[in-house]
Protein backbone atom coordinates (compact mmCIF):
# COMPACT_ATOMS: atom_id res chain seq x y z
CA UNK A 1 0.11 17.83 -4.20
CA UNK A 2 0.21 14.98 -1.46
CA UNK A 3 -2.07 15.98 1.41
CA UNK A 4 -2.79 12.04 3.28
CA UNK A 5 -0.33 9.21 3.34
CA UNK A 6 -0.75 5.76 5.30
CA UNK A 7 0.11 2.14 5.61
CA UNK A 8 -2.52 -0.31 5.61
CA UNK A 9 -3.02 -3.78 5.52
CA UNK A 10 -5.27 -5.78 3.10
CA UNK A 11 -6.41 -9.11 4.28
CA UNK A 12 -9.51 -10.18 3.01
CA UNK A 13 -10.73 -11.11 6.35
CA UNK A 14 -10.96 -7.37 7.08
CA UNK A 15 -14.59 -7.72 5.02
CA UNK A 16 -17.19 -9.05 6.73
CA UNK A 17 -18.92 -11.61 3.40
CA UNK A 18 -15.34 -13.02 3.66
CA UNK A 19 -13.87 -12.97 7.05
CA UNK A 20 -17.23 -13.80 8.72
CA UNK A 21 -17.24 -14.50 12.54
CA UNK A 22 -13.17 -14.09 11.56
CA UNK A 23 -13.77 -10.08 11.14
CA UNK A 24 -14.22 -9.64 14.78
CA UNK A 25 -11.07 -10.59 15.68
CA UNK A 26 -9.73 -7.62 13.41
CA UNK A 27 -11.77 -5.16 15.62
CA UNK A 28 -9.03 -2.84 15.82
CA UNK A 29 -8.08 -2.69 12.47
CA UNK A 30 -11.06 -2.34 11.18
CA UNK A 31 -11.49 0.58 13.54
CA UNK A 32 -7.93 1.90 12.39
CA UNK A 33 -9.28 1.96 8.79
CA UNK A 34 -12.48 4.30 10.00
CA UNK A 35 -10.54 6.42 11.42
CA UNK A 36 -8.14 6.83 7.96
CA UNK A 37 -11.48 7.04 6.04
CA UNK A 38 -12.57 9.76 7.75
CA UNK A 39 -9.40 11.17 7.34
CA UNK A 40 -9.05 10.36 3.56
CA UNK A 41 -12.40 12.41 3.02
CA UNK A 42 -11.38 15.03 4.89
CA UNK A 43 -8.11 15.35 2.94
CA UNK A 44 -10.66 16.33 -0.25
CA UNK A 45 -8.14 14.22 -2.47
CA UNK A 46 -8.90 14.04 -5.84
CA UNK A 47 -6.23 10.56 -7.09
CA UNK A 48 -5.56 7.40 -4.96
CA UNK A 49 -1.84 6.72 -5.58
CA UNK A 50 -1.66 3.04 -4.05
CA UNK A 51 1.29 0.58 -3.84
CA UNK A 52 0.43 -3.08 -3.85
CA UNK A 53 2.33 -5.91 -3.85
CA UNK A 54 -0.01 -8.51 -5.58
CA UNK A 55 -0.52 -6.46 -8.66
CA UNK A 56 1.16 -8.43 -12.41
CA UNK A 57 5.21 -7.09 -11.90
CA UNK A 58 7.79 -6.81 -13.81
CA UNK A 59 11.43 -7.97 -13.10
CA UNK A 60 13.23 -5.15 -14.42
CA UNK A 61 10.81 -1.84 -14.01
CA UNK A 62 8.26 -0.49 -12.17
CA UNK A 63 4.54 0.06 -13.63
CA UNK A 64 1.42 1.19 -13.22
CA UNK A 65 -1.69 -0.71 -14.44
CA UNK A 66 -3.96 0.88 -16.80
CA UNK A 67 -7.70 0.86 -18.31
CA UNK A 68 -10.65 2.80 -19.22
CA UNK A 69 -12.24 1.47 -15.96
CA UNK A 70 -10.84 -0.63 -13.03
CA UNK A 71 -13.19 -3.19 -11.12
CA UNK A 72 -12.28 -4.75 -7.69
CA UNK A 73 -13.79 -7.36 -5.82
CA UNK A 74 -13.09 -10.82 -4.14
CA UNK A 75 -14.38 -13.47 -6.24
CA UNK A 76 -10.80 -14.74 -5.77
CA UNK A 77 -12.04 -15.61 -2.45
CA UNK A 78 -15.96 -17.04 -3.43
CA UNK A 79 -17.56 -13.56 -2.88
CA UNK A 80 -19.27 -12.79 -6.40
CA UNK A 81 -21.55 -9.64 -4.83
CA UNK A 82 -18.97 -7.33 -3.80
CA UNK A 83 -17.87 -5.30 -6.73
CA UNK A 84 -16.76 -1.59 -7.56
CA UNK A 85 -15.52 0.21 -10.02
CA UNK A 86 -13.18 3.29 -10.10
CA UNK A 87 -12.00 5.86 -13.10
CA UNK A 88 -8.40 6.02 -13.84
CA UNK A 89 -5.75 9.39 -13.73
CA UNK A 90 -4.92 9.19 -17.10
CA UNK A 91 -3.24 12.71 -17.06
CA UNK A 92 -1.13 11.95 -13.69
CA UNK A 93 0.31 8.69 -14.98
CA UNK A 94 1.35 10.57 -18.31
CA UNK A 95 3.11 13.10 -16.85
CA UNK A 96 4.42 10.33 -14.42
CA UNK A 97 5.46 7.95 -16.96
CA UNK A 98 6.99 10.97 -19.20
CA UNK A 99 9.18 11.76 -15.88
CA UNK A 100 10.56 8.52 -15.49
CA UNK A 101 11.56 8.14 -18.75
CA UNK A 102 13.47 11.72 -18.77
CA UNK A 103 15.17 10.45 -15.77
CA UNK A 104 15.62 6.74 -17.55
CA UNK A 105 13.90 5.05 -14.99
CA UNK A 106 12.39 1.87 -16.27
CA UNK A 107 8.46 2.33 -15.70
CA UNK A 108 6.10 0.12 -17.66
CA UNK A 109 2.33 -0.01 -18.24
CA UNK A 110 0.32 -2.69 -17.46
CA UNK A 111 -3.29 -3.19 -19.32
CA UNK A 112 -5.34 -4.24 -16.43
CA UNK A 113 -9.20 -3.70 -15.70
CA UNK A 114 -9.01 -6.03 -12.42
CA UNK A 115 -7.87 -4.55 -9.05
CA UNK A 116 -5.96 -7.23 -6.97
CA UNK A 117 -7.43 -7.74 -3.46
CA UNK A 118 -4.03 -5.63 -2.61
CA UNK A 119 -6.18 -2.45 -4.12
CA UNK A 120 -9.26 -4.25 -3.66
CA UNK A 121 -9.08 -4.70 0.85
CA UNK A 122 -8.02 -1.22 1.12
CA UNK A 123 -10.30 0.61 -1.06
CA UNK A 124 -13.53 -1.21 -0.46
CA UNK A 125 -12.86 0.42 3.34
CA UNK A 126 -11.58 3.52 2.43
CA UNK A 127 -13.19 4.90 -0.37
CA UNK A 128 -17.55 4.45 -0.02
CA UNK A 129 -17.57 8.33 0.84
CA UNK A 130 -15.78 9.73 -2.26
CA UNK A 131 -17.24 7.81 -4.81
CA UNK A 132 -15.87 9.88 -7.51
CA UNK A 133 -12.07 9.53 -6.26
CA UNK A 134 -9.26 8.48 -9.17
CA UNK A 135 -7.02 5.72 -8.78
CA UNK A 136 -3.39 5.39 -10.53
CA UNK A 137 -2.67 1.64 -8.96
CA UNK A 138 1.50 1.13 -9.16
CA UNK A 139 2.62 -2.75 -8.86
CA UNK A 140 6.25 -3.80 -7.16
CA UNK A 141 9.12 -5.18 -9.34
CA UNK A 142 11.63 -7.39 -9.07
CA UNK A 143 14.39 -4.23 -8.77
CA UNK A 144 16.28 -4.26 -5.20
CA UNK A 145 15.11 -2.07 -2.46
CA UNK A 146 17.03 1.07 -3.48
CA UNK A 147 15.24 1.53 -6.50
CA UNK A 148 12.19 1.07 -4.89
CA UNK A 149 12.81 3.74 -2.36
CA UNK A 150 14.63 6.05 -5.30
CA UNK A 151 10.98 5.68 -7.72
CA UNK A 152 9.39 7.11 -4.53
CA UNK A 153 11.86 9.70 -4.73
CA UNK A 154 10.50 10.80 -7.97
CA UNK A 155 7.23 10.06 -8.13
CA UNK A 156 7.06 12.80 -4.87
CA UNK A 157 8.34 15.04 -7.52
CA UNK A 158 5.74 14.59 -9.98
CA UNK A 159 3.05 14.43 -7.09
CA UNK A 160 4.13 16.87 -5.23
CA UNK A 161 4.05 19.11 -8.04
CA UNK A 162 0.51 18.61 -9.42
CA UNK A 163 -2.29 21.00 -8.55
CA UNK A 164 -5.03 18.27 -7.93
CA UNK A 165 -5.05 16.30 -3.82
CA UNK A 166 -3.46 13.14 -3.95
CA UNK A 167 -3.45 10.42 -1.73
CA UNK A 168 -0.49 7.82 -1.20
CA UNK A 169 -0.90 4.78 -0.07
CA UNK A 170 0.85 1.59 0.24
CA UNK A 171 -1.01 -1.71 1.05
CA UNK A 172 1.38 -3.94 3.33
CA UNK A 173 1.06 -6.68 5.15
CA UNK A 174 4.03 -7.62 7.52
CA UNK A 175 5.69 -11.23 8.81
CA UNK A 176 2.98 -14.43 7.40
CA UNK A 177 5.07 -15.91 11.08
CA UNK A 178 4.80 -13.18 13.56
CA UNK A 179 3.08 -15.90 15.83
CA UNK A 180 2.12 -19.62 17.30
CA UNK A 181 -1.47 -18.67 15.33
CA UNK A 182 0.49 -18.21 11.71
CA UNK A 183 -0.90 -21.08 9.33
CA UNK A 184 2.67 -21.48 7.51
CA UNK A 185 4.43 -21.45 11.93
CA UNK A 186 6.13 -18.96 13.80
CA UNK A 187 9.72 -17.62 13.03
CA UNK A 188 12.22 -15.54 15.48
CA UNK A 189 12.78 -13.79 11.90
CA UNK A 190 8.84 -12.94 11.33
CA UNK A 191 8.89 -11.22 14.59
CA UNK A 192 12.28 -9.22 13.96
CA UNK A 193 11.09 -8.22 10.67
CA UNK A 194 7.46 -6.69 12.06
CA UNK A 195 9.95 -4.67 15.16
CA UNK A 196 11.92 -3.59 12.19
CA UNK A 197 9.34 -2.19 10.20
CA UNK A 198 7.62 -0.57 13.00
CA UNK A 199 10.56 1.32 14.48
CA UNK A 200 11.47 2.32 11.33
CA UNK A 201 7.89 3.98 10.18
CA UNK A 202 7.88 5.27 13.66
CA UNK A 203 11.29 7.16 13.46
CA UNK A 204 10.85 7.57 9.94
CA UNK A 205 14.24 5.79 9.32
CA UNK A 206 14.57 4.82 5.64
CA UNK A 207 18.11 3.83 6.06
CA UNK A 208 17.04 1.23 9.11
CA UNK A 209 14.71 -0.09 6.47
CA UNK A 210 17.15 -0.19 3.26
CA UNK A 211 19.95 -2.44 5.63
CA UNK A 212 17.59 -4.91 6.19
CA UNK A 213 19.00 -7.91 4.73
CA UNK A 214 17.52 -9.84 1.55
CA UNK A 215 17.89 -13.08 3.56
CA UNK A 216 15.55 -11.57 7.31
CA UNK A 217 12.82 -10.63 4.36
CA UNK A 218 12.68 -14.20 2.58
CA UNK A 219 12.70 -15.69 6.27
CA UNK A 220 10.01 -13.26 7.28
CA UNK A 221 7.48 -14.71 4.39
CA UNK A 222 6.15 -11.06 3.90
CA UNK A 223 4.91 -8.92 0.97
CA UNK A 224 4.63 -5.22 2.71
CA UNK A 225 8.42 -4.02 2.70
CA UNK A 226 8.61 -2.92 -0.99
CA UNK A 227 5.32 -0.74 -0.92
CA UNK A 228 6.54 0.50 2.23
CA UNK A 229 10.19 1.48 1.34
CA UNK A 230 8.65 3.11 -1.90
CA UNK A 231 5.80 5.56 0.33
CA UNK A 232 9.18 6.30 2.50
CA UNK A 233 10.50 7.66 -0.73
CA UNK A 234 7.79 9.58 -1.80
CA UNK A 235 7.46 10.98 1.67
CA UNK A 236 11.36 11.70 1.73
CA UNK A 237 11.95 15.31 3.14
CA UNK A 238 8.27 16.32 3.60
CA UNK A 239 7.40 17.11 6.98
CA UNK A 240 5.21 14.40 8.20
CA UNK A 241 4.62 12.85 11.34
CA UNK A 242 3.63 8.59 11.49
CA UNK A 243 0.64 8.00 13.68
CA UNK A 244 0.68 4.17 14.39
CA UNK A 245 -3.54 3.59 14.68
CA UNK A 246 -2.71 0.03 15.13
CA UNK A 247 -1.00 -3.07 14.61
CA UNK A 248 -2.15 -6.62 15.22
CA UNK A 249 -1.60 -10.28 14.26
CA UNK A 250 -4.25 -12.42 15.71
CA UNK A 251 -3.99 -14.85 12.75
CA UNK A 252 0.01 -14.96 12.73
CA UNK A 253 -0.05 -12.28 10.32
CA UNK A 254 1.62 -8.71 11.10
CA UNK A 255 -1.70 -5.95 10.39
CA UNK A 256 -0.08 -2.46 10.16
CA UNK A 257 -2.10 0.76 9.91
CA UNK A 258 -0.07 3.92 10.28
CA UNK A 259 -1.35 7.65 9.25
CA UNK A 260 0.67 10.05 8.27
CA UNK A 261 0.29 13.56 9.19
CA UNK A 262 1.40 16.26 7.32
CA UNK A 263 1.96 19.43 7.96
C-alpha cells in the first residue's frame, strides 16, 4: 500500500562535491529534504516508486527501467566518488506491467543499470537510512498529459493493493525562468507556470493542472509537470493532505518540495 508521497526537486547542486559553496544557497531545500527523510524512514516503506523526467522515454508508452542492480551517481557532472547502488522490485513491476497490459495501456521496459541524476539527486538525500529500500524507477513519455495522469490512476490500483509500504515519488523541477538569476533569462510564463503548479498541489486540483496549455509548458522551459500530473493520479481519491516544506529559485530555477500526508 502507499503510506508517503512527495514532490521533490533534483538539482545536482543540492550535493555538496557538486554544488560546492553553491549548496548553501539551497539551505532550505536541503532542509526540506531532512525533514522528508525522516519522514520516508518513518513510513517503514519497503519500494521507492519514483517518477523522473530524465530517465530514456518512449514516445508512445510509459516504462519502467529494469536490471539486476541499479547504480546512481554524478559522474555526468565530474563527481566519480559518489556512487550507490539499489535492488530492484521485480515482483511489483510484474504485477504492474501485467495490469497495464489487461487494461491495454502501453507500458514498456527499459534495460537500464544507470539511475539518471533525476533518481540519482533525490535518493542520494533520501535514502542513507534504509539502505535496504527497493526501487521500481518509471520514466515520462511522449503521451499527452491525460494519460499521464490516467497511468497514475492505475498504478494507485496496483500499489494500493500490494501488502508491502511503498513510497511515491516524483522528482520535479519547475520554470528553468522563474527569475532575473535563470541562466537561459526570465519569462512572465516561467513564473505563471511555478503559481500554477503550486496552487494546484496545494488545492490538490488535477483539473487546474490538466488545462494548462501545451504552449505556457514549452514557454516555461520545465521538466516537473509530467511526474507531477502522474503522482496526482496515483494519489487520486486517497485522503491526503500537501504540506508545501518549501519552494525556492535562487538560481532561476523553481525548487519544489511538498509532503504528502496521508491519513
Amino acid at each position: 500500500m502507499i503510506v508517503f508521497a512527495a514532490i521533490t526537486p533534483h538539482s545536482p547542486l543540492l550535493i555538496p562535491t557538486i554544488g560546492k559553496e553553491q549548496t548553501e544557497k539551497l539551505a532550505l531545500t536541503r532542509q526540506a529534504f531532512s525533514e522528508l527523510e525522516k519522514a520516508l524512514y518513518v513510513s517503514k516503506v519497503d519500494t521507492i516508486v519514483m517518477f523522473s523526467p530524465h530517465a530514456p522515454m518512449y514516445p508512445d508508452a510509459m516504462s519502467a527501467l529494469v536490471a539486476e542492480d541499479f547504480h546512481g551517481g554524478l559522474k555526468e557532472f565530474g563527481d566519480h566518488g559518489t556512487t550507490f547502488e539499489m535492488k530492484p522490485d521485480f515482483l511489483t513491476l510484474d504485477r504492474v506491467h501485467r495490469f497495464m497490459r489487461s487494461k491495454q495501456f502501453p507500458f514498456a521496459l527499459t534495460d537500464a543499470e544507470e539511475l539518471d541524476f533525476g533518481f540519482s539527486v533525490p535518493l542520494l538525500l533520501l535514502t542513507s537510512q534504509i539502505p535496504s529500500v527497493r526501487i521500481l524507477p518509471i520514466a515520462m513519455s511522449g503521451l499527452d498529459a491525460a494519460r499521464h495522469y490516467e497511468f497514475g490512476q492505475l498504478l494507485k490500483e496496483i500499489l494500493h493493493s500490494e501488502t508491502s509500504r511503498v513510497a511515491v515519488i516524483a522528482s520535479a523541477d519547475l520554470s528553468h525562468h522563474t527569475n532575473t538569476n535563470a541562466p537561459q533569462g526570465h519569462t512572465e510564463s516561467g513564473e505563471e507556470f511555478d503559481r500554477l503548479i503550486r496552487e494546484a498541489v496545494v488545492k490538490r486540483d488535477a483539473e487546474s493542472l490538466l488545462r494548462i496549455p501545451v504552449s505556457l509548458l514549452e514557454k516555461a522551459g520545465q521538466c516537473g509537470y509530467k511526474p507531477i500530473l502522474t503522482l496526482f493520479g496515483c494519489l487520486a481519491d486517497m485522503n491526503v493532505t500537501p504540506n508545501e516544506l518549501c519552494y525556492e529559485a535562487p538560481f532561476g530555477v523553481g525548487y519544489l518540495t511538498v509532503r504528502y500526508t496521508l491519513g
